[in-house]
N, C-alpha and C. Protein backbone atom coordinates (compact mmCIF):
# COMPACT_ATOMS: atom_id res chain seq x y z
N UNK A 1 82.31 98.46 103.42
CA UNK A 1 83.07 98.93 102.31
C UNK A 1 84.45 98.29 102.36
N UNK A 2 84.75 98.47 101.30
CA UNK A 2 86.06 96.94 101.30
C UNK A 2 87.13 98.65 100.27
N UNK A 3 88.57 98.27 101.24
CA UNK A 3 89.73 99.55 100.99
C UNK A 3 90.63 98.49 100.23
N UNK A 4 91.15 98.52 99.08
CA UNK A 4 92.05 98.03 98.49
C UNK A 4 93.52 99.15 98.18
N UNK A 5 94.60 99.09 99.08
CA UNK A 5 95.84 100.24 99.30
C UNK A 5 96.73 99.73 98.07
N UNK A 6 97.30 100.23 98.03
CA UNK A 6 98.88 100.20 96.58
C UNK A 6 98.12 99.42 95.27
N UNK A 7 96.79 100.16 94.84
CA UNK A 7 96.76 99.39 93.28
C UNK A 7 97.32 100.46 92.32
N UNK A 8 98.24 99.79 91.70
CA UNK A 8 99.17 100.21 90.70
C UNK A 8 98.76 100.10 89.16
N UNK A 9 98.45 101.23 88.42
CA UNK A 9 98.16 101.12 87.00
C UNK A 9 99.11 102.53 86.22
N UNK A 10 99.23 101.69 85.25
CA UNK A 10 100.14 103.09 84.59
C UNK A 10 99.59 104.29 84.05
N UNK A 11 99.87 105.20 84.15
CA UNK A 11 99.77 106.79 83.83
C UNK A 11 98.69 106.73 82.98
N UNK A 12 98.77 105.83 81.82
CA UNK A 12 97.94 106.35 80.28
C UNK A 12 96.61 105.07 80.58
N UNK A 13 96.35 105.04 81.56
CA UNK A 13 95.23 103.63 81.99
C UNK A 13 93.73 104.47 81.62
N UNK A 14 92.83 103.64 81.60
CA UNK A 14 91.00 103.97 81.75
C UNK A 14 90.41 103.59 82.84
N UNK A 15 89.32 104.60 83.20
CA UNK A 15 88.05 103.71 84.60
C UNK A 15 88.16 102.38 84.07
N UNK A 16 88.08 101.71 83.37
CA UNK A 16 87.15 100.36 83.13
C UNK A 16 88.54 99.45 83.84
N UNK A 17 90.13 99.91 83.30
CA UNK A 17 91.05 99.43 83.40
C UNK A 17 91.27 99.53 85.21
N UNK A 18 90.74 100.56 86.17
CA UNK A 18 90.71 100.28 87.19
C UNK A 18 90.14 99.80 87.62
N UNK A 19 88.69 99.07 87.31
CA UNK A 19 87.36 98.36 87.78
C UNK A 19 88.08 96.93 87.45
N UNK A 20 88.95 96.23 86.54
CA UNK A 20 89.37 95.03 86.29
C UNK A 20 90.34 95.02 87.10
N UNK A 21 91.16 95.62 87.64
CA UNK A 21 92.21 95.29 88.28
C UNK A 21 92.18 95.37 89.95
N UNK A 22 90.74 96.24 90.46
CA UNK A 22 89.98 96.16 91.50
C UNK A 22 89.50 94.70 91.57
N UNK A 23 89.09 94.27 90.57
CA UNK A 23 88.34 92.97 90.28
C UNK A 23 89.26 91.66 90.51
N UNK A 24 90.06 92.13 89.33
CA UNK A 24 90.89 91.06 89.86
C UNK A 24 91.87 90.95 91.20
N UNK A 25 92.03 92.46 92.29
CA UNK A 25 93.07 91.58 93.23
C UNK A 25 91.74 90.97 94.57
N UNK A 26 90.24 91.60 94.17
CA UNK A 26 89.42 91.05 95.20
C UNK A 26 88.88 89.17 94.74
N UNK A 27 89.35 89.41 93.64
CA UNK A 27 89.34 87.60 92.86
C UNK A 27 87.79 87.35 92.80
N UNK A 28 86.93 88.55 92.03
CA UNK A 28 86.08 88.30 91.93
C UNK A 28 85.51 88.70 90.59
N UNK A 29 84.40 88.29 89.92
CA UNK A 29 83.95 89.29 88.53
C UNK A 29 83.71 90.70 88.45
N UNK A 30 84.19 91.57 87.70
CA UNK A 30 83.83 92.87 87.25
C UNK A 30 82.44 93.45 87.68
N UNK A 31 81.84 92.66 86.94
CA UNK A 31 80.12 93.01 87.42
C UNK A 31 79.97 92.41 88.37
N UNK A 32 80.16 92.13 89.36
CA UNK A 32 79.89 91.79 91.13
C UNK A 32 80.09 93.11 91.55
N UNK A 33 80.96 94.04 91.09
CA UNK A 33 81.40 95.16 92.27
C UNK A 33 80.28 96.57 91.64
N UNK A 34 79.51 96.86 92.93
CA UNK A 34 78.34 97.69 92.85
C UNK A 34 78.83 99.57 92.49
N UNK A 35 80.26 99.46 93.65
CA UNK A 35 80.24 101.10 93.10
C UNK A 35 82.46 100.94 93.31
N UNK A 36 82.99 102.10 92.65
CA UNK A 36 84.48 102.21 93.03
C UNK A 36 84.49 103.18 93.26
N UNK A 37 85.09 104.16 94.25
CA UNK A 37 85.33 105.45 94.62
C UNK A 37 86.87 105.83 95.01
N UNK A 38 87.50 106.42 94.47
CA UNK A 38 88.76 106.82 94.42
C UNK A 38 89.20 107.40 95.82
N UNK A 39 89.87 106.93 96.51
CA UNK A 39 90.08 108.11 97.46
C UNK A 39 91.17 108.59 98.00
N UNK A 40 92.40 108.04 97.21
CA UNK A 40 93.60 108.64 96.66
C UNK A 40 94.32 108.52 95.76
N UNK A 41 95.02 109.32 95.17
CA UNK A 41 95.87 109.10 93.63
C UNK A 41 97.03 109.61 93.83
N UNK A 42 98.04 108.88 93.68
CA UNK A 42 99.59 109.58 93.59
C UNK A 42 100.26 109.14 92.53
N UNK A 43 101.61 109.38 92.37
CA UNK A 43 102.38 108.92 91.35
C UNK A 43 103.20 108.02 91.70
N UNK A 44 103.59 107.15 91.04
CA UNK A 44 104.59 106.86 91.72
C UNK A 44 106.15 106.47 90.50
N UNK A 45 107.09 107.35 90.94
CA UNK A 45 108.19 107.71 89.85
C UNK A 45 109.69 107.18 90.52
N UNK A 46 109.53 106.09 91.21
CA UNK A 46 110.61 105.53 92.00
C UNK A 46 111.80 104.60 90.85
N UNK A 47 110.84 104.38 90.02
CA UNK A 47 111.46 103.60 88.82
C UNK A 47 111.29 104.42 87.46
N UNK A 48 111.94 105.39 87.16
CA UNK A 48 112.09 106.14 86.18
C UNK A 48 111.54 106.20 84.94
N UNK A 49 111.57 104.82 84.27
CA UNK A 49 110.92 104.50 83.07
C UNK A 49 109.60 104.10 83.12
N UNK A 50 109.54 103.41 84.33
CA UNK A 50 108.49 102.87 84.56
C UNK A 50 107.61 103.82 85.48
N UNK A 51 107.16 104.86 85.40
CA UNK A 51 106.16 105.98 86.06
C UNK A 51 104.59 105.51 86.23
N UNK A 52 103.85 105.08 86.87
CA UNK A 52 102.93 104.73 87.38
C UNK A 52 101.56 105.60 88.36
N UNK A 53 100.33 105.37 88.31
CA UNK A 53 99.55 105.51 89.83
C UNK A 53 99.46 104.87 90.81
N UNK A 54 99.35 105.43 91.20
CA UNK A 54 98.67 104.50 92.58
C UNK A 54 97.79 104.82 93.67
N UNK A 55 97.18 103.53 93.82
CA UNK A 55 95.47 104.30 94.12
C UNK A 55 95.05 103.46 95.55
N UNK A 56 94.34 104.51 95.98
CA UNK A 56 93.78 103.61 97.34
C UNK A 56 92.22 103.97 96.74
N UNK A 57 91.76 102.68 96.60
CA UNK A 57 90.10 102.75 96.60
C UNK A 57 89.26 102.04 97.45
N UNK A 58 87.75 102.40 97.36
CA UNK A 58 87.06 101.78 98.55
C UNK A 58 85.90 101.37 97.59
N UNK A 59 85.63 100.19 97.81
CA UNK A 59 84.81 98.82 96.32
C UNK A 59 83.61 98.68 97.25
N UNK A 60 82.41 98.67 97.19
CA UNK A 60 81.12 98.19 97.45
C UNK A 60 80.90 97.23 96.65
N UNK A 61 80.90 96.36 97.72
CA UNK A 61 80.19 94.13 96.64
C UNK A 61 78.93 94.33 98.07
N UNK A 62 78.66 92.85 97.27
CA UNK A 62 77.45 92.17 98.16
C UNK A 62 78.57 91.00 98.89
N UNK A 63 77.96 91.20 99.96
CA UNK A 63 78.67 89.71 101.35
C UNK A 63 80.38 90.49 101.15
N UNK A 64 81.06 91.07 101.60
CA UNK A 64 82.12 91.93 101.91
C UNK A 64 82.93 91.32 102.64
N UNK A 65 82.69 90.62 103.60
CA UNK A 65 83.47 90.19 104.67
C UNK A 65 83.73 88.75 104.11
N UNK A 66 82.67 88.08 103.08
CA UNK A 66 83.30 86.98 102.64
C UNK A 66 84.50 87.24 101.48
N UNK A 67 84.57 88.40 100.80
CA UNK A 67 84.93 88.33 99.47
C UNK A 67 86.65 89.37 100.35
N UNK A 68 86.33 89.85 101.48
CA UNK A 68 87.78 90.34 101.65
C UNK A 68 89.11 88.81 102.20
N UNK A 69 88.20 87.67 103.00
CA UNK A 69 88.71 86.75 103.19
C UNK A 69 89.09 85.81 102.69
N UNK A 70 88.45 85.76 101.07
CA UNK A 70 88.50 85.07 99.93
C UNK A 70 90.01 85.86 99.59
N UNK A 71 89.94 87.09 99.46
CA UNK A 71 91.10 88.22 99.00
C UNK A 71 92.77 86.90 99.13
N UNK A 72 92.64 86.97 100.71
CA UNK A 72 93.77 86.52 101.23
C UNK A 72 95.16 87.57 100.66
N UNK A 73 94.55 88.84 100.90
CA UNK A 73 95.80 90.13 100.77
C UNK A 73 95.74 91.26 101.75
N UNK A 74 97.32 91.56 101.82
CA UNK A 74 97.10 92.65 103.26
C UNK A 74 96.94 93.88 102.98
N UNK A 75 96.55 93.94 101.53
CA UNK A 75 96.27 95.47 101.05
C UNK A 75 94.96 95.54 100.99
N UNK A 76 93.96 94.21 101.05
CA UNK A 76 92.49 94.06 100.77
C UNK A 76 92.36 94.38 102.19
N UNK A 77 91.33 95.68 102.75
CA UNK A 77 90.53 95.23 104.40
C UNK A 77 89.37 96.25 104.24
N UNK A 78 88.67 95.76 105.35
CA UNK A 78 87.29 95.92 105.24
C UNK A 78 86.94 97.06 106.36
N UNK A 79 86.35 98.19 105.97
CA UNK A 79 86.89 99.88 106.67
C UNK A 79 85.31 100.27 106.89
N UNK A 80 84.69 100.68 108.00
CA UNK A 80 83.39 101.53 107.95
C UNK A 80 83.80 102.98 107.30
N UNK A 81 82.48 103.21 106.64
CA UNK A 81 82.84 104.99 106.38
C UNK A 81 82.08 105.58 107.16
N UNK A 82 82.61 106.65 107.59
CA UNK A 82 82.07 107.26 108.64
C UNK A 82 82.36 109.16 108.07
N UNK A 83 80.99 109.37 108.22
CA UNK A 83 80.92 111.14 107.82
C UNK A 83 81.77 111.82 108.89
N UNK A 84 82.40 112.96 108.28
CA UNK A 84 83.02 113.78 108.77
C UNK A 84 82.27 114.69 109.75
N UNK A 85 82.09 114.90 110.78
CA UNK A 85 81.29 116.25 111.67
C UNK A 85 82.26 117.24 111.96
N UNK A 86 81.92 118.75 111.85
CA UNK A 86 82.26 119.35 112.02
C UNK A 86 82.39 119.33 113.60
N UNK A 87 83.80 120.14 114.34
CA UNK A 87 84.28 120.19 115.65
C UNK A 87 83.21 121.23 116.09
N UNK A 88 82.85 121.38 117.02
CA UNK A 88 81.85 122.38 117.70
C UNK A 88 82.65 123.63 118.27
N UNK A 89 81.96 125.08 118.09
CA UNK A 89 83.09 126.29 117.73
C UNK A 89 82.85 126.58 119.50
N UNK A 90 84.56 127.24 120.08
CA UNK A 90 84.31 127.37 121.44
C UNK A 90 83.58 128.35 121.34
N UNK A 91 83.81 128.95 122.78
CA UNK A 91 83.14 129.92 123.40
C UNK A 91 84.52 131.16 123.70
């Protein structure tokens, strides 16, 4: 799974408008990327007029490790997901 950190789109944006801009910082086509999953959203209001999101997502392609090196960005990297287990309850 390939983590793309600080993508920036403005407030009044669409899914499709985050799937192109996923697209474009992995420098690849739209329809190459299999699934997008959100897995954080903030604001970001540092520049007043200019009020924004910003998103950390995690992109499923085919060949991953070629297309994060193609990237050549330090916000593009390539992350296992790993399920959460619950801690085991003492005694």
């Amino acid at each position: 799974m390939i983590r793309i950190n600080q993508l920036k789109l403005p407030v009044d944006h669409g899914k499709d408008q985050l799937l192109n801009k996923a697209a474009r910082t992995l420098k690849l086509p739209a329809d190459q990327i299999k699934s997008i999953r959100i897995v954080k959203q903030s604001v970001d209001a540092r520049k007043k007029p200019d009020i924004c999101f910003s998103y950390v997502v995690d992109v499923e392609t085919a060949k991953e490790s070629a297309v994060v090196h193609k990237a050549k960005n330090a916000n593009v990297v390539l992350v296992k997901e790993k399920a959460y287990e619950f801690p085991q309850p003492g005694e």
